[in-house]
Protein backbone atom coordinates (compact mmCIF):
# COMPACT_ATOMS: atom_id res chain seq x y z
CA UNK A 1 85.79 -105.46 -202.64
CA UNK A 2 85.36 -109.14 -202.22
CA UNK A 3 82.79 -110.83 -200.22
CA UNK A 4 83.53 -112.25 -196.65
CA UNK A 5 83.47 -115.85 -197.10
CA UNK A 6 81.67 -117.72 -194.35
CA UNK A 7 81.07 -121.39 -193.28
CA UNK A 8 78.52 -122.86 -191.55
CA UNK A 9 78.86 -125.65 -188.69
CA UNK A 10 75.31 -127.62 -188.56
CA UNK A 11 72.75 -127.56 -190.84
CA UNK A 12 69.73 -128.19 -188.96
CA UNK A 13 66.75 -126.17 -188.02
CA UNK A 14 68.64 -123.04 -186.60
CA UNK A 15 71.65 -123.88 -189.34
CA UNK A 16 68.99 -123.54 -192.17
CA UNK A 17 68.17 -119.85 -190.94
CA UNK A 18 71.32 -118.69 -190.70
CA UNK A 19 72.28 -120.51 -194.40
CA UNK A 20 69.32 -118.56 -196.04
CA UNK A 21 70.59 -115.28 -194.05
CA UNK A 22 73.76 -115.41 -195.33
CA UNK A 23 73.46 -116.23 -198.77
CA UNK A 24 70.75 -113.02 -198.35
CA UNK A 25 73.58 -110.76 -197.76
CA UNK A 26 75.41 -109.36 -200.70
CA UNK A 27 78.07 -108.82 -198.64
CA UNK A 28 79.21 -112.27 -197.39
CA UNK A 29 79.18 -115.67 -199.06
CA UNK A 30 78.30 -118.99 -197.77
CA UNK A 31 80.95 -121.36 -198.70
CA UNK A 32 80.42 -124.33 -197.61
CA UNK A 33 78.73 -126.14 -194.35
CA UNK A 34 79.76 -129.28 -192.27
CA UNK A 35 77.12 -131.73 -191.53
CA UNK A 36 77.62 -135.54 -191.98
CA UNK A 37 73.92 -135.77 -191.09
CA UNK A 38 72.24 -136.84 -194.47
CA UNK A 39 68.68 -136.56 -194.00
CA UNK A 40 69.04 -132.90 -193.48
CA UNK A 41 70.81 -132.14 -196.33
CA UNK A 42 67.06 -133.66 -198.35
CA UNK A 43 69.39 -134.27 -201.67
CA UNK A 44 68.51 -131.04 -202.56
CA UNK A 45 70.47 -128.59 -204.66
CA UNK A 46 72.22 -126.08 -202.98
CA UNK A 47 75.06 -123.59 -204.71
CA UNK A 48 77.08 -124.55 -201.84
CA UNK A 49 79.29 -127.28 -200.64
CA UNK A 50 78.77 -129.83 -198.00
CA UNK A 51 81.80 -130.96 -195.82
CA UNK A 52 81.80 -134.07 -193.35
CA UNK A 53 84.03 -132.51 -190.81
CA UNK A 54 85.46 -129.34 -189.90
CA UNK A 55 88.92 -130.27 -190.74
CA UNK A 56 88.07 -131.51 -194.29
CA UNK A 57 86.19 -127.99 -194.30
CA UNK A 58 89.52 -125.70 -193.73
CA UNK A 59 91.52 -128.21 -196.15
CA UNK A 60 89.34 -127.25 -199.32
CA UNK A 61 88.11 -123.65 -198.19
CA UNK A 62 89.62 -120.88 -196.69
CA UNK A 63 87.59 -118.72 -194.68
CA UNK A 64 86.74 -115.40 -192.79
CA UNK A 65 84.62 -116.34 -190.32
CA UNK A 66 82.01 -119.17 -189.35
CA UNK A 67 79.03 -119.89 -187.55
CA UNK A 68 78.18 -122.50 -185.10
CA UNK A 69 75.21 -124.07 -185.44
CA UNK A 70 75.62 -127.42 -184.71
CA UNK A 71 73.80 -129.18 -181.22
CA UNK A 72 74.92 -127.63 -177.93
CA UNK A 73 77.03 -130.43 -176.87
CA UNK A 74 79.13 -129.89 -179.91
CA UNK A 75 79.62 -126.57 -179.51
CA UNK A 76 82.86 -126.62 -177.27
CA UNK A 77 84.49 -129.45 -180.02
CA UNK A 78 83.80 -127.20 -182.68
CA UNK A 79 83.93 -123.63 -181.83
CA UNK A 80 87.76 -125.01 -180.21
CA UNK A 81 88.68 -126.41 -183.55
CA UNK A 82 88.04 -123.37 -185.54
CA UNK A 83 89.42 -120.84 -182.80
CA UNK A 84 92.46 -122.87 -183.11
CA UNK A 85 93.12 -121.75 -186.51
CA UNK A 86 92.41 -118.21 -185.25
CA UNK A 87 89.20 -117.83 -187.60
CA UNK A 88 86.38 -115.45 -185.72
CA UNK A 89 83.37 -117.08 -185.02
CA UNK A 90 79.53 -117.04 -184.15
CA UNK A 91 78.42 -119.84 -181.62
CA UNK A 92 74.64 -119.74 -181.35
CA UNK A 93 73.51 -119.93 -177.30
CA UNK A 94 75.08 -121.89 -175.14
CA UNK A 95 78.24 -120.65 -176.06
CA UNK A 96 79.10 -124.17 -174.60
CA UNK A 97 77.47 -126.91 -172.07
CA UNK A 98 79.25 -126.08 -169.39
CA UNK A 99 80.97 -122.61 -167.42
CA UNK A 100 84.14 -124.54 -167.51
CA UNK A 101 84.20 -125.32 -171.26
CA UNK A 102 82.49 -121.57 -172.20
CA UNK A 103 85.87 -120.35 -169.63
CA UNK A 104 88.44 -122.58 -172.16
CA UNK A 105 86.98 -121.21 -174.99
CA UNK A 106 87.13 -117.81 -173.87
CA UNK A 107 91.00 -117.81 -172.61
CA UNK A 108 91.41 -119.65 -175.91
CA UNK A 109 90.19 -117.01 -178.64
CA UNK A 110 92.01 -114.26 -176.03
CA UNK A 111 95.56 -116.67 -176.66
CA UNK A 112 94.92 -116.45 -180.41
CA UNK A 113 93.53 -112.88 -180.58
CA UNK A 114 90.13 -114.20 -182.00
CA UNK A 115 86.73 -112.77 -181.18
CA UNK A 116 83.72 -114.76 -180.44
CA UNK A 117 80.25 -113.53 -180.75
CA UNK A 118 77.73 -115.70 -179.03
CA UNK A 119 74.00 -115.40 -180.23
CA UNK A 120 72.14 -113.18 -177.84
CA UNK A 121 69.74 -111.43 -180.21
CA UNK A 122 66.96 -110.28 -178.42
CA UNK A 123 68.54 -107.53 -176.77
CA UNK A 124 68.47 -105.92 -180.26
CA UNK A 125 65.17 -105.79 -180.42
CA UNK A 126 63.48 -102.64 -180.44
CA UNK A 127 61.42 -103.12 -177.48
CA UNK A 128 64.01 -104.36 -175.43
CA UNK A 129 66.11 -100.75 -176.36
CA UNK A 130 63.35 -98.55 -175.47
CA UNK A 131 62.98 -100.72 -172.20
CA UNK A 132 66.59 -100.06 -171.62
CA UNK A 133 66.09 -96.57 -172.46
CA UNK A 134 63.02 -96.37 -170.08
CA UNK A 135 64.90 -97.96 -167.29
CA UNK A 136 68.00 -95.88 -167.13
CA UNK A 137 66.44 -92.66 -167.96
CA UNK A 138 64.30 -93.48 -164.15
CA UNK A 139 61.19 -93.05 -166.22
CA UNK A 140 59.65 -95.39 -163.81
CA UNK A 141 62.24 -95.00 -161.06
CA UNK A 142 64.31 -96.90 -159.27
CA UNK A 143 64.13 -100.84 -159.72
CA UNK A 144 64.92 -102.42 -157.02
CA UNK A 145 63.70 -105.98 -157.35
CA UNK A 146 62.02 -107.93 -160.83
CA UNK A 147 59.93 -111.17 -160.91
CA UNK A 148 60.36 -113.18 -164.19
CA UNK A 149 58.63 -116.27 -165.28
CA UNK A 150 59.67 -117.93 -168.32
CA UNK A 151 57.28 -121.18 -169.02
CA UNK A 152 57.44 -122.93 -172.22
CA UNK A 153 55.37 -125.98 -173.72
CA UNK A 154 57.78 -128.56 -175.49
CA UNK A 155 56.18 -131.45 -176.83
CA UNK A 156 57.17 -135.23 -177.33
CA UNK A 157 57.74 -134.29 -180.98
CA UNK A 158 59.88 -131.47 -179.68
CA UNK A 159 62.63 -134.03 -178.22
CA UNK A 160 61.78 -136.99 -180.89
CA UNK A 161 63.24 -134.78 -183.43
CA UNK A 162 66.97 -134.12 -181.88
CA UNK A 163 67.40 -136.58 -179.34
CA UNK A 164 70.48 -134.30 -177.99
CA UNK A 165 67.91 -132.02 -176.38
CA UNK A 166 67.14 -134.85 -174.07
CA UNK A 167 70.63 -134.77 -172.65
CA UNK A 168 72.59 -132.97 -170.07
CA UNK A 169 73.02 -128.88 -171.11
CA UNK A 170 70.00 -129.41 -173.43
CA UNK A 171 67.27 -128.36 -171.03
CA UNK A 172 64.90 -125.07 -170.64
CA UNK A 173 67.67 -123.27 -168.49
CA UNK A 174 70.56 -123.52 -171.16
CA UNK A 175 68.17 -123.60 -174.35
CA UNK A 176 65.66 -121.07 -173.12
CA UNK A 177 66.23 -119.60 -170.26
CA UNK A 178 69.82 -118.06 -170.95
CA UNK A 179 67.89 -115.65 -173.15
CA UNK A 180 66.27 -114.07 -170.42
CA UNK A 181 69.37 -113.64 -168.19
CA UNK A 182 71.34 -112.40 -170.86
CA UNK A 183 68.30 -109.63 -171.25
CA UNK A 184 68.27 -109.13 -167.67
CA UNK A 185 71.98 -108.04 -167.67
CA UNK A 186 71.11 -105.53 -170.59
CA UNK A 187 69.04 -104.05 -168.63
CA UNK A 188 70.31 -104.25 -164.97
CA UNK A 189 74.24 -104.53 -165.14
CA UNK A 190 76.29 -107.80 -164.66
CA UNK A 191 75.06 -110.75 -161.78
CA UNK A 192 77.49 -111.15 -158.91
CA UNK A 193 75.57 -113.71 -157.09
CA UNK A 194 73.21 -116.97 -158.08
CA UNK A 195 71.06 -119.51 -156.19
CA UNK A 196 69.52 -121.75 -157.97
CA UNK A 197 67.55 -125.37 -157.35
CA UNK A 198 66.40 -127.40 -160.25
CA UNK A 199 64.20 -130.23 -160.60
CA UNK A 200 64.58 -133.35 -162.88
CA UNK A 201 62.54 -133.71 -166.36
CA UNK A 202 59.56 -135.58 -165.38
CA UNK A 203 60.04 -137.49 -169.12
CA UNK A 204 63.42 -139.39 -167.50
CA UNK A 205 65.76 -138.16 -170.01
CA UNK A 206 69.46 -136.65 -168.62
CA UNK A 207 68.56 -132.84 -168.19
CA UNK A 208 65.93 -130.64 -165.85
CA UNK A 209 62.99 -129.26 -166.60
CA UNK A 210 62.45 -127.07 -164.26
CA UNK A 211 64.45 -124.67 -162.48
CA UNK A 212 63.96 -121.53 -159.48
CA UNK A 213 66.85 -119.24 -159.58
CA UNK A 214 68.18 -116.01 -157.48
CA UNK A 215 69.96 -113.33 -159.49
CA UNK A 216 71.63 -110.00 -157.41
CA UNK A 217 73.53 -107.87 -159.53
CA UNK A 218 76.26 -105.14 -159.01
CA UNK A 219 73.59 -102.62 -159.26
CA UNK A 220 72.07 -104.67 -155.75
CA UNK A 221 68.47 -105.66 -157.98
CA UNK A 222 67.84 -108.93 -157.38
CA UNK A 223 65.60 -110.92 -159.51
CA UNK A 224 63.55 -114.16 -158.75
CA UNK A 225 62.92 -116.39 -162.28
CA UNK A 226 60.83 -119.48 -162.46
């Protein structure tokens, strides 16, 4: 049986995991990667090739499947490019900056018959199953209401090293944040209604950094999240 060939969009922090998880897996083969940005590629040797674009990419490689990796503002440009030539793909979170672009992309891969997997790992974990299991079993009965509080540090050197997570759809609720919704509809069912204030970042650059938000669900919980 031959190996799934796979290609990698962005080669930076997150990209680099993903790379050395791939090329980890008998299974699947990492074929090449698009990044034009030099200084992360280090002029090391990798038994891989590099590609500029996407397009010069799926002219010299033909592929099963690829992974998004590549800053969150890019993800919309480049998950739409490769959905176009129906190719399944993994788009780490955001799926996209905005609900309007994450809606294109998702009447787009149902057009071409595509899937798209977006990167919501954590409700894999272990911990977070048995929590599921100890929730709908009514081990601890009936939730009615949760309280969540999600606070991270990010330093200057934290922003001076991708100066994309300065701008719009690059702040804690997008980049951090989504995490915990996405665990809180694991575990409580699917939101029907959101209120939400935010708060500009007190640096000055083009996203928040701070955000109160509302969550009810179908199942009538309501969570607060700070």
């Amino acid at each position: 049986m031959s190996s799934i060939k796979i290609a990698l969009v962005g080669f930076g922090l997150i990209g680099k995991k993903h790379a050395a998880i791939v090329q980890n897996n008998k299974n699947v083969e990492l074929v090449g990667v698009v990044e034009n940005d030099k200084s992360l590629i280090n002029n090391k040797n990798f038994n891989f090739r590099f590609f500029n674009t996407i397009n010069e990419l799926l002219k010299n490689e033909k592929i099963d499947g690829a992974i998004i990796a590549s800053p969150t503002p890019l993800h919309y440009e480049h998950a739409k490019e490769i959905l176009e030539k129906e190719i399944p793909i993994l788009i780490e979170k955001p799926i996209s900056n905005t609900s309007k672009e994450a809606y294109e992309l998702i009447e787009l891969a149902k057009k071409k018959k595509t899937k798209i997997l977006v990167g919501h790992h954590r409700r894999h974990n272990n911990l977070i199953k048995e929590a599921k299991k100890i929730i709908s079993d009514d081990l601890i009965g009936k939730i009615r209401s949760v309280s969540t509080v999600c606070w991270f540090y990010k330093p200057n050197e934290y922003f001076d090293k991708a100066s994309w997570r300065k701008k719009v759809g690059a702040g804690p609720v997008s980049i951090n944040l989504i995490h915990d919704v996405d665990l809180l509809r694991y575990l409580f069912g699917e939101v029907k209604e959101v209120f939400a204030t935010t708060s500009p970042s007190r640096r000055g650059y083009q996203n928040e950094d701070l955000a109160s938000v509302i969550l009810k669900f179908d199942s009538d919980v309501i969570a607060t999240m700070s």
